[in-house]
N, C-alpha and C. Protein backbone atom coordinates (compact mmCIF):
# COMPACT_ATOMS: atom_id res chain seq x y z
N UNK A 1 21.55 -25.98 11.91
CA UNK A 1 21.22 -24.66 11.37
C UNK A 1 20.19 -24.00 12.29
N UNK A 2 20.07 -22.47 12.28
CA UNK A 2 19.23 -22.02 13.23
C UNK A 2 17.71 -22.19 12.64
N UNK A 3 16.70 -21.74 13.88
CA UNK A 3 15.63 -22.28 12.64
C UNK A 3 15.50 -21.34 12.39
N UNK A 4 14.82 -21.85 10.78
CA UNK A 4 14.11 -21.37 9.61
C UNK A 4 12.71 -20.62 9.97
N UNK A 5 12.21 -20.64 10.51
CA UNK A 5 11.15 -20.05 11.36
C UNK A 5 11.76 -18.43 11.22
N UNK A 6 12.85 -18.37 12.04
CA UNK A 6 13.36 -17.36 13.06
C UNK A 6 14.12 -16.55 11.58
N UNK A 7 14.85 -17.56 10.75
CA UNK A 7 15.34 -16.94 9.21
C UNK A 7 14.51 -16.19 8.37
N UNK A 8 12.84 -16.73 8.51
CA UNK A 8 12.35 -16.21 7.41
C UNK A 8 11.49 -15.02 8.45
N UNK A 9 11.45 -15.41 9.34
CA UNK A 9 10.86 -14.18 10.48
C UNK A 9 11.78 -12.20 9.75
N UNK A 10 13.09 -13.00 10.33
CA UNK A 10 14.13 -11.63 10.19
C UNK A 10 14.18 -11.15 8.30
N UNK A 11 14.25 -11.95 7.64
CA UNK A 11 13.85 -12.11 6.48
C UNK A 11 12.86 -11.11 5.85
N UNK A 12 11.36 -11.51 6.61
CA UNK A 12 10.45 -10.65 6.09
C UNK A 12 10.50 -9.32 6.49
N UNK A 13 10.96 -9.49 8.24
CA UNK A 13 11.10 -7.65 8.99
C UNK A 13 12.18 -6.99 8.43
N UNK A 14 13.18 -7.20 7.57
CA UNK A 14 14.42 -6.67 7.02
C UNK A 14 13.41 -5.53 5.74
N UNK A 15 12.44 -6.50 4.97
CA UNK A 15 12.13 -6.03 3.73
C UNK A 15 11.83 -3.81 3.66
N UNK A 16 12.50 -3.82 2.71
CA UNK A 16 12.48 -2.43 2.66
C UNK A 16 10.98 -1.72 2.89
N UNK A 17 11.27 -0.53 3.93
CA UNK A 17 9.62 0.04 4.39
C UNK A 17 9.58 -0.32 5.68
N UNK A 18 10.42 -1.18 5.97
CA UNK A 18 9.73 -1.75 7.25
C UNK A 18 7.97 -2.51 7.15
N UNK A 19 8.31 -3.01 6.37
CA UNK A 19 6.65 -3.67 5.91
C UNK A 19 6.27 -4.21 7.35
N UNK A 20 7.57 -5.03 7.14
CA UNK A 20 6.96 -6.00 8.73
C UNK A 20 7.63 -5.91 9.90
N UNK A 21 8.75 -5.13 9.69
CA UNK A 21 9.30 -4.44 11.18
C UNK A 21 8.17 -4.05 12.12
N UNK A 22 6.99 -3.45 12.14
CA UNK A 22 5.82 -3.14 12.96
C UNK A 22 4.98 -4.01 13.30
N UNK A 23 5.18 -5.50 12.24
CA UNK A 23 3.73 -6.43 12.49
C UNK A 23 4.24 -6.44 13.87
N UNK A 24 2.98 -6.84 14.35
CA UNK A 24 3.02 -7.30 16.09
C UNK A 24 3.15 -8.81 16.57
N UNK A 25 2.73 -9.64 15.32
CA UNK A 25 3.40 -11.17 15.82
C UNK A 25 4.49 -11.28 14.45
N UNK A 26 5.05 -10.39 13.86
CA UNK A 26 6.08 -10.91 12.95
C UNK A 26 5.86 -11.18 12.03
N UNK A 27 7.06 -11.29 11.34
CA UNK A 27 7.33 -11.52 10.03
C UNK A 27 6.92 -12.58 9.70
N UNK A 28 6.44 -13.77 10.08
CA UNK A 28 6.21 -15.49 9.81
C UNK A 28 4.50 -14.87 9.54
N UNK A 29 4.51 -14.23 10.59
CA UNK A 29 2.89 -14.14 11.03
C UNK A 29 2.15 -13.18 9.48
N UNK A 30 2.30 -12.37 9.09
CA UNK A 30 2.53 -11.60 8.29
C UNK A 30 2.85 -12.44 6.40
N UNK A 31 3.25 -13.26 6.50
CA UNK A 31 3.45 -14.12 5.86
C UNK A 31 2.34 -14.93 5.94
N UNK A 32 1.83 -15.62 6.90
CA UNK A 32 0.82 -16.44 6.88
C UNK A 32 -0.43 -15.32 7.01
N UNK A 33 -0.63 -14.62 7.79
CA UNK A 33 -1.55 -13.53 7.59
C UNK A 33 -2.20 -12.75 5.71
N UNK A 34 -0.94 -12.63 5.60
CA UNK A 34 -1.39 -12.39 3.86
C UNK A 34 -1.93 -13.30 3.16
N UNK A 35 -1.67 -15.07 3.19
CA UNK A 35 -1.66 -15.85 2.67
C UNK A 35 -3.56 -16.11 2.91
N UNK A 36 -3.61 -16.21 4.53
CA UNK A 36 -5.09 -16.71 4.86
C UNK A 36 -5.93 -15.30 3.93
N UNK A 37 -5.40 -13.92 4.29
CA UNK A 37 -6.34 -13.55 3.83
C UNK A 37 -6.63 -13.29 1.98
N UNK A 38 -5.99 -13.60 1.42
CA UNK A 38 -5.61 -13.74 0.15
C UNK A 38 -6.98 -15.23 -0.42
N UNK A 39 -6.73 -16.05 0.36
CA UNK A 39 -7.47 -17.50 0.43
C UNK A 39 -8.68 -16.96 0.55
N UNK A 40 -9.22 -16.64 1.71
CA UNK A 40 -10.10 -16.38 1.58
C UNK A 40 -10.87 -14.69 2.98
N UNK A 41 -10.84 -13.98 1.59
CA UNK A 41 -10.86 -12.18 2.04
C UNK A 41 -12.09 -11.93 3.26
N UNK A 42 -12.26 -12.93 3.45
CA UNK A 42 -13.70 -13.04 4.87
C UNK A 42 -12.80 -12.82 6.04
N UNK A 43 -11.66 -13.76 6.16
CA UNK A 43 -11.00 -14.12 7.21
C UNK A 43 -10.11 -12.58 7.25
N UNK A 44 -10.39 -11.33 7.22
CA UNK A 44 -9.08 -9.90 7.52
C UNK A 44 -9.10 -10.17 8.97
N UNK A 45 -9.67 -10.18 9.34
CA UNK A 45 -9.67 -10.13 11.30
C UNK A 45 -8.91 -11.25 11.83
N UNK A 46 -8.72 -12.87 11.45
CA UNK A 46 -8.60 -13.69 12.19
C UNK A 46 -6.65 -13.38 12.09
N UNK A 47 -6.43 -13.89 12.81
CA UNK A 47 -4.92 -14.40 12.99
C UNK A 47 -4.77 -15.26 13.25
N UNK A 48 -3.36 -15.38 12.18
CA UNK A 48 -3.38 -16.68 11.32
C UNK A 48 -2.83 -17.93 12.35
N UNK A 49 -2.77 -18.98 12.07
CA UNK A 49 -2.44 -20.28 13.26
C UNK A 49 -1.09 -20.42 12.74
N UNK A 50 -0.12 -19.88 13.45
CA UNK A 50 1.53 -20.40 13.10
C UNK A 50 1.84 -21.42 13.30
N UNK A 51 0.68 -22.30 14.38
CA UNK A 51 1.42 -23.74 14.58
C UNK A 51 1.12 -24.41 13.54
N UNK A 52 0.59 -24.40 12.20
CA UNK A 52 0.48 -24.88 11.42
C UNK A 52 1.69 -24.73 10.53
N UNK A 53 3.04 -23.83 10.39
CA UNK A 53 4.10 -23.35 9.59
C UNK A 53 5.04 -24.23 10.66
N UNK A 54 5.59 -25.29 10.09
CA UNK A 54 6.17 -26.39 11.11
C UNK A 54 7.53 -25.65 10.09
N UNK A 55 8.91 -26.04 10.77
CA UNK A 55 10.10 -25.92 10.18
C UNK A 55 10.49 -26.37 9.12
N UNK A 56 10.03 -27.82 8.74
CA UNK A 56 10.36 -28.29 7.19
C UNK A 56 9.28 -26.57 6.06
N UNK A 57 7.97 -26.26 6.33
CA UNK A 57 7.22 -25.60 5.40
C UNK A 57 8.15 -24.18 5.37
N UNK A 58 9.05 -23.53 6.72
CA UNK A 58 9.54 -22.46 7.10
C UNK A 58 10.90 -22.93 6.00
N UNK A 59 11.26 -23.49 5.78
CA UNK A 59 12.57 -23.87 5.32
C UNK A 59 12.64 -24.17 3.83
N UNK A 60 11.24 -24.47 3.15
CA UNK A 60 11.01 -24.21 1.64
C UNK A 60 10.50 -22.51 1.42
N UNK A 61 9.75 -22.41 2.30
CA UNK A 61 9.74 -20.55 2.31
C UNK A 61 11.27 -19.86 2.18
N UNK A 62 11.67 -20.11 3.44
CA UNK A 62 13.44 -19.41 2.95
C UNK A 62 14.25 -20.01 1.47
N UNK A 63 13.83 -21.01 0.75
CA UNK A 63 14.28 -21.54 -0.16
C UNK A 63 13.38 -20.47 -1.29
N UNK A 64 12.64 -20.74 -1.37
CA UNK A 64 11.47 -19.93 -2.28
C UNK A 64 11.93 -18.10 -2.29
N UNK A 65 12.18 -17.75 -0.96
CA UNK A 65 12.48 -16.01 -0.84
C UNK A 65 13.96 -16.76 -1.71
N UNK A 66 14.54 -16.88 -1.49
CA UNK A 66 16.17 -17.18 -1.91
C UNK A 66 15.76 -17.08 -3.58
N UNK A 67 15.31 -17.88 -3.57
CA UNK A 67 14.90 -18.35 -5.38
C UNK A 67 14.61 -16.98 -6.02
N UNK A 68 13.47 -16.41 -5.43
CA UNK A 68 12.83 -14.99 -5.79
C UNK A 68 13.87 -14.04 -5.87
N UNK A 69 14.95 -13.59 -4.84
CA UNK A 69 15.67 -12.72 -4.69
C UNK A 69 16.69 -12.97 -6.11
N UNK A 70 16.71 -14.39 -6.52
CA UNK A 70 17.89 -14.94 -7.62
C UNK A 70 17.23 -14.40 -9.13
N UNK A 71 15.91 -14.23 -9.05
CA UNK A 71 15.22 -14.57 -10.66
C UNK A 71 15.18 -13.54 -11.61
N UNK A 72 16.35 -12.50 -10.75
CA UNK A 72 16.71 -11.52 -12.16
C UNK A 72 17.95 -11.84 -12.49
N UNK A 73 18.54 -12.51 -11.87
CA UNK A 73 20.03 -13.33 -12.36
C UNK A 73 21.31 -12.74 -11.33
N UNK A 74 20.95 -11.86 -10.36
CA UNK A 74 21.58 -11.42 -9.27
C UNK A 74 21.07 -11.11 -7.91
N UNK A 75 22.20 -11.09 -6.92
CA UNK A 75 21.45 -10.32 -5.44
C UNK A 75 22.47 -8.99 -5.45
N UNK A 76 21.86 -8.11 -5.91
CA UNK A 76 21.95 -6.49 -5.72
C UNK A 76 23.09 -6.04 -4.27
N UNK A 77 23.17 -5.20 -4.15
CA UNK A 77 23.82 -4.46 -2.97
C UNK A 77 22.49 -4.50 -1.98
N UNK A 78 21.51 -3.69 -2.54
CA UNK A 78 20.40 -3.79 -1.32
C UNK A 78 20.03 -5.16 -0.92
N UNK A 79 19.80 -6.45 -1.91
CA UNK A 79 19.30 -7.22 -1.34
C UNK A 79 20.38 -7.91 -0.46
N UNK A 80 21.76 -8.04 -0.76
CA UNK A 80 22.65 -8.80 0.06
C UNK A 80 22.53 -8.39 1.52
N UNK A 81 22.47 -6.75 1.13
CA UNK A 81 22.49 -6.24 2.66
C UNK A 81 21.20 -6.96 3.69
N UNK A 82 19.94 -6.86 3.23
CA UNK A 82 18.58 -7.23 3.37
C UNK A 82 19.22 -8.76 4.24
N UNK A 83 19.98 -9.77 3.03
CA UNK A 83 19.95 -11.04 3.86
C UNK A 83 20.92 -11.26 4.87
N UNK A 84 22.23 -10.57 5.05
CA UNK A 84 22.67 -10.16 5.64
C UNK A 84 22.24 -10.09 6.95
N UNK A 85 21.33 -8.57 7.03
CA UNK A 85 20.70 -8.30 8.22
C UNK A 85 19.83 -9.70 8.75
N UNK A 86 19.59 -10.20 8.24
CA UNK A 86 18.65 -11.74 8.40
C UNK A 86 19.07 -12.44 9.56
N UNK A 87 20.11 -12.73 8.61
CA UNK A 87 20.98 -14.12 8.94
C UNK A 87 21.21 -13.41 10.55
N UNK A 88 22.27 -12.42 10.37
CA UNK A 88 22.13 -11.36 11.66
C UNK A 88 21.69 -11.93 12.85
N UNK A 89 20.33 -11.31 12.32
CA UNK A 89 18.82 -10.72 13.22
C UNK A 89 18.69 -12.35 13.32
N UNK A 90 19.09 -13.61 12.95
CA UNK A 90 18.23 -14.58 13.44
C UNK A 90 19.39 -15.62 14.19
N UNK A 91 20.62 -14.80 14.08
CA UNK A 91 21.62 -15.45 14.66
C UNK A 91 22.21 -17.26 14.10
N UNK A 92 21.91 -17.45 12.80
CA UNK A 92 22.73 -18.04 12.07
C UNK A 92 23.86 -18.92 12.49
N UNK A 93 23.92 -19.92 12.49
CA UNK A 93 25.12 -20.72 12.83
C UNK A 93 26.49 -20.69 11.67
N UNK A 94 27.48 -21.34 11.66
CA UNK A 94 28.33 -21.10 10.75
C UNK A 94 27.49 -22.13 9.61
N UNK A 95 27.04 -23.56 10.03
CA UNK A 95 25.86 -24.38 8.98
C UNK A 95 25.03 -23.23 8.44
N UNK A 96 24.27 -22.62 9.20
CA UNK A 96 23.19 -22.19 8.92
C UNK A 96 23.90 -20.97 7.67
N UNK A 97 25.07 -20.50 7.87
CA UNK A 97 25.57 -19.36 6.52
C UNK A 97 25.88 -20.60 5.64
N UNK A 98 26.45 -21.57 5.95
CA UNK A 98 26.73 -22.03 4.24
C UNK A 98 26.04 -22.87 3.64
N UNK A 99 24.83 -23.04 4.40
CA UNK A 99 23.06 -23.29 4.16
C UNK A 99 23.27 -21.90 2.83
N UNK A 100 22.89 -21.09 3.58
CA UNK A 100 22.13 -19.98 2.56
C UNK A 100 23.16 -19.83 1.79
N UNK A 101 24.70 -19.85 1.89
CA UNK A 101 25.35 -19.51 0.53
C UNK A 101 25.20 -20.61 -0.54
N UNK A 102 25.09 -22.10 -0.11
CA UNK A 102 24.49 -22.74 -1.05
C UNK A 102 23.52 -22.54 -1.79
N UNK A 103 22.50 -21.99 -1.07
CA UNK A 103 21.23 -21.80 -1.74
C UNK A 103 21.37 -20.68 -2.80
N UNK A 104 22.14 -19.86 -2.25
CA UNK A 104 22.59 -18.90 -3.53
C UNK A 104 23.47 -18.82 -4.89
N UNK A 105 23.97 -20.27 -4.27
CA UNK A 105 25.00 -20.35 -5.77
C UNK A 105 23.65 -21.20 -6.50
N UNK A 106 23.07 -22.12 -5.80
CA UNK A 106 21.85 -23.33 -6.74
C UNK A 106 20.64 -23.19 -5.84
N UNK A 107 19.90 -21.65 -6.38
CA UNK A 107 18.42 -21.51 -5.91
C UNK A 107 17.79 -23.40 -6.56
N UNK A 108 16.66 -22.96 -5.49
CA UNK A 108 15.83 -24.32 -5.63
C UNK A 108 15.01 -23.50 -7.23
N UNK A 109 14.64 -24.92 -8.05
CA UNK A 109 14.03 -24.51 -9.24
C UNK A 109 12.18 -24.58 -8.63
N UNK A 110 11.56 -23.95 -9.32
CA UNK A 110 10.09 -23.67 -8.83
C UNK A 110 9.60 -25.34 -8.90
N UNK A 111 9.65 -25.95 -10.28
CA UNK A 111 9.22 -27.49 -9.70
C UNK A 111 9.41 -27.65 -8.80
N UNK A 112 10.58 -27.86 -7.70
CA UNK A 112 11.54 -28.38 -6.43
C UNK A 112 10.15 -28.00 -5.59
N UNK A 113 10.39 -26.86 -5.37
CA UNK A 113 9.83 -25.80 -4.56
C UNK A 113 8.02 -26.54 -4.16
N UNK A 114 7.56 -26.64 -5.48
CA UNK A 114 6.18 -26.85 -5.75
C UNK A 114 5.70 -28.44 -5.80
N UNK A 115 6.85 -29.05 -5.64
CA UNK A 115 6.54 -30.85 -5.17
C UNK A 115 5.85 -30.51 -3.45
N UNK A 116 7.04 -29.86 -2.58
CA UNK A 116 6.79 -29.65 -1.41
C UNK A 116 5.59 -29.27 -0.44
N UNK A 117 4.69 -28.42 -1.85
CA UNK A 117 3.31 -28.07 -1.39
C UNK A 117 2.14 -28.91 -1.31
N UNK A 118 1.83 -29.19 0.01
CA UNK A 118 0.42 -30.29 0.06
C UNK A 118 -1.13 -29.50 0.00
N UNK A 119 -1.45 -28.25 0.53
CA UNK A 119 -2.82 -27.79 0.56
C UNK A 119 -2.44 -26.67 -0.31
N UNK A 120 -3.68 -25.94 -0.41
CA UNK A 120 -3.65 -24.47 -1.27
C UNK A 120 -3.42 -23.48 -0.27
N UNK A 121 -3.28 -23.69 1.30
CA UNK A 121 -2.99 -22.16 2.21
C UNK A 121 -1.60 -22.63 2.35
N UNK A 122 -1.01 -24.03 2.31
CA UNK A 122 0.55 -24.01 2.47
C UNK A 122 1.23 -23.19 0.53
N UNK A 123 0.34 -23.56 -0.09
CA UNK A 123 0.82 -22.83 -1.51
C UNK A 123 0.91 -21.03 -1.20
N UNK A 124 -0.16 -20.84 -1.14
CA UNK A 124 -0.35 -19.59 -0.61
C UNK A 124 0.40 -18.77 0.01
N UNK A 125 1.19 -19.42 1.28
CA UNK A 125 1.80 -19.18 2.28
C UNK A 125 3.33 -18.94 1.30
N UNK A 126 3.60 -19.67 0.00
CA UNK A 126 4.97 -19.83 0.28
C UNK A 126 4.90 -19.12 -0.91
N UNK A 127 3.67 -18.78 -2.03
CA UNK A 127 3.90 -17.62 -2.60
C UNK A 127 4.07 -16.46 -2.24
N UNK A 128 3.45 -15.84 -0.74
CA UNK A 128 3.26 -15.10 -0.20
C UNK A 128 4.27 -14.60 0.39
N UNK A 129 5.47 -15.76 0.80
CA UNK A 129 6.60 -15.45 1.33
C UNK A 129 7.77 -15.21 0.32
N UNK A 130 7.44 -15.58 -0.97
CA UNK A 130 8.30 -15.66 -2.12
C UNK A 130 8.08 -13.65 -2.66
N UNK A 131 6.71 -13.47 -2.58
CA UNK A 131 6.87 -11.87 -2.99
C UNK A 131 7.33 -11.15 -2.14
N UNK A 132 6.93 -11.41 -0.52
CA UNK A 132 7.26 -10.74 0.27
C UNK A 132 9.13 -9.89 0.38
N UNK A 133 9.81 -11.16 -0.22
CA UNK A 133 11.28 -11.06 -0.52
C UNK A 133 11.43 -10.35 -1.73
N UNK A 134 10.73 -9.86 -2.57
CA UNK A 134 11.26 -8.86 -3.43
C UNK A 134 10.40 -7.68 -3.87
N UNK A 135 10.76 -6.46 -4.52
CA UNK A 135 9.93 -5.50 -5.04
C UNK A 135 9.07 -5.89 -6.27
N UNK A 136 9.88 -7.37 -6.93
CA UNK A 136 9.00 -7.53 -8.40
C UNK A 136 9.28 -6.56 -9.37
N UNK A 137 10.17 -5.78 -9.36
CA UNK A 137 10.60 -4.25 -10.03
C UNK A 137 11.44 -5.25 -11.75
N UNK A 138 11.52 -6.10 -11.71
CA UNK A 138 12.17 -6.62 -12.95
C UNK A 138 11.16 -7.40 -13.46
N UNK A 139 11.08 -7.34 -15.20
CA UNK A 139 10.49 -8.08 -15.80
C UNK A 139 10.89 -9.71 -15.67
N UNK A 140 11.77 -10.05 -14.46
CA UNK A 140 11.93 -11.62 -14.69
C UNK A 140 11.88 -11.40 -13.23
N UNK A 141 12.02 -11.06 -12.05
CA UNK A 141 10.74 -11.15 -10.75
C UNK A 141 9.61 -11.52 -11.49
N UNK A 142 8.68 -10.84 -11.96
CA UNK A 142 7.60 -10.89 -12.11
C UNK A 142 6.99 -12.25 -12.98
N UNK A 143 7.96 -12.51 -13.54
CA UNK A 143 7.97 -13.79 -14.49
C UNK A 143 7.70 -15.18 -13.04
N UNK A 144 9.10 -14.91 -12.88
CA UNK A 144 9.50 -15.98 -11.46
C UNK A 144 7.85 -15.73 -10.75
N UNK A 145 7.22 -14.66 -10.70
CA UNK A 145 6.25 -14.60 -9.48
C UNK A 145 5.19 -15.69 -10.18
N UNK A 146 4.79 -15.46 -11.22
CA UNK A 146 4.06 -15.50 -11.70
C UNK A 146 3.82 -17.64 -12.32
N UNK A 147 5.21 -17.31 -12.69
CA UNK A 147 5.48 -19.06 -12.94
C UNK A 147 5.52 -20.22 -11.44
N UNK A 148 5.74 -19.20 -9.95
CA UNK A 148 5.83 -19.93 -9.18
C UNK A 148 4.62 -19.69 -8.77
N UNK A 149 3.01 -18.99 -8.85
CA UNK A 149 2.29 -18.82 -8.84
C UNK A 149 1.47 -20.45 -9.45
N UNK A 150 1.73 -20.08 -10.61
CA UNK A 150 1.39 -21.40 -11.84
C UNK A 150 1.25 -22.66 -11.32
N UNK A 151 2.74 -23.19 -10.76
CA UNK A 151 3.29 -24.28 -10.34
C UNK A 151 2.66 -24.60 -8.85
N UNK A 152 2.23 -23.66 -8.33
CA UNK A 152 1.83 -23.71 -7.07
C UNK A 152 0.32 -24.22 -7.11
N UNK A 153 -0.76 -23.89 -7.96
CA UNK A 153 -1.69 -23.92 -7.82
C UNK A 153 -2.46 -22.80 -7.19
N UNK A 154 -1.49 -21.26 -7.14
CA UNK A 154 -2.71 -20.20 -6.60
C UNK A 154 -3.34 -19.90 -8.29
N UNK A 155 -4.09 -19.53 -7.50
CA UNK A 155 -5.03 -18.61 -8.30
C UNK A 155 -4.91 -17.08 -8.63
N UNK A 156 -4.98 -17.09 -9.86
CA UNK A 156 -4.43 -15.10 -9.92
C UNK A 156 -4.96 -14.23 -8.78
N UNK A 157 -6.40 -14.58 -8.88
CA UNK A 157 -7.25 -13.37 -8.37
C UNK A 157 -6.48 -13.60 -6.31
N UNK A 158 -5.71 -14.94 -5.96
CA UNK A 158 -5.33 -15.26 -4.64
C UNK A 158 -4.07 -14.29 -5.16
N UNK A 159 -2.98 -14.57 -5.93
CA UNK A 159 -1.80 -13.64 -6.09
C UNK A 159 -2.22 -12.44 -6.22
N UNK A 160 -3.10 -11.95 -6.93
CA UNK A 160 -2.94 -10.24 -6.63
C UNK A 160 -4.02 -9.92 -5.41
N UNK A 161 -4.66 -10.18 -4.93
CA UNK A 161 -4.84 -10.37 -3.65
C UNK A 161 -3.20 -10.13 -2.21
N UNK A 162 -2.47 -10.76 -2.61
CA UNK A 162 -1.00 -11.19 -1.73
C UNK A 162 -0.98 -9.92 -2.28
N UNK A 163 -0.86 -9.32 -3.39
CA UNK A 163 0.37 -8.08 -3.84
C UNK A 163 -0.45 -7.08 -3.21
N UNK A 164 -1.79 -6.80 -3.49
CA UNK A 164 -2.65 -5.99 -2.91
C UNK A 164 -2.67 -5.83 -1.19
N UNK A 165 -2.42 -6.89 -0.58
CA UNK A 165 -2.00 -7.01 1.14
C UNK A 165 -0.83 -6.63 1.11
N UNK A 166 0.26 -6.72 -0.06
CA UNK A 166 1.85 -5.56 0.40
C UNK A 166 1.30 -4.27 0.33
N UNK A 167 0.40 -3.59 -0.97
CA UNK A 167 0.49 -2.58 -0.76
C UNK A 167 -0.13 -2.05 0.24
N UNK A 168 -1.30 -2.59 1.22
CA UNK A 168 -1.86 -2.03 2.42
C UNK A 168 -1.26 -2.15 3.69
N UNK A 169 -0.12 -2.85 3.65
CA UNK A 169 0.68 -3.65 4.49
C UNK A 169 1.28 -2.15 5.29
């Protein structure tokens, strides 16, 4: 499969707005960027260490956006298009599509998801990448955000922090 890195990269720069079409190290970066500064709001200036987002952590992130995009009980016209352009933009193997169509018939459940997490900036990181994949515009997004929040071990005041870095984003 191609990497997951490069999936959740195209992933985040797809998101409507162009949120992260402009970041200057990307969509991964941007992802971990929200996360550090969410952790802790001292760090706005630093940029974030990607060599720490190894491919197994990039590959529960694309599992987690997948999950998020699922937790109103569909993927929309806009969002198909969104992963679509992804897969695309990250050049996808024929594995690597029936990777993600699996993942779409049996999203990972938030337990799954939340065994995988060892520190609170890898939690962070993969809540961070889990909102980043949707508007939250449904009362069961917001549920999903909020329960994979829970399970994760962030902290509210760290999640709306993340939502507060989309809207300045």
């Amino acid at each position: 499969m191609a990497d997951a890195r490069q999936i959740v990269d195209a992933l985040v720069r797809s998101r409507k707005g162009g949120i992260a079409a402009t970041a200057a190290l990307g969509g991964l970066a941007l992802v971990a960027g929200l996360a550090l500064r969410a952790l802790r709001p001292s760090a706005a200036s630093e940029t974030p260490d990607l060599s720490q987002v190894g491919e197994d952590e990039a590959r529960v992130m694309l599992r987690a956006m997948v999950a998020a995009t699922l937790a109103d009980g569909i993927v929309d016209q806009q969002e198909r298009r969104r992963l679509d352009a992804a897969v695309e933009a990250a050049g996808i193997d024929r594995d690597g599509r029936a990777w993600l169509e699996k993942e779409l018939t049996d999203p990972a459940e938030i337990d799954e998801l939340a065994e995988r997490v060892e520190s609170p900036e890898q939690g962070a990181r993969l809540y961070a990448a889990a909102r980043l994949a949707i508007d939250a515009d449904t009362l069961q997004e917001r549920e999903f955000l909020k329960r994979l929040a829970e399970a994760l071990d962030v902290p509210q005041d760290v999640a709306a922090r993340v939502d507060a870095g989309l809207e300045e984003a």
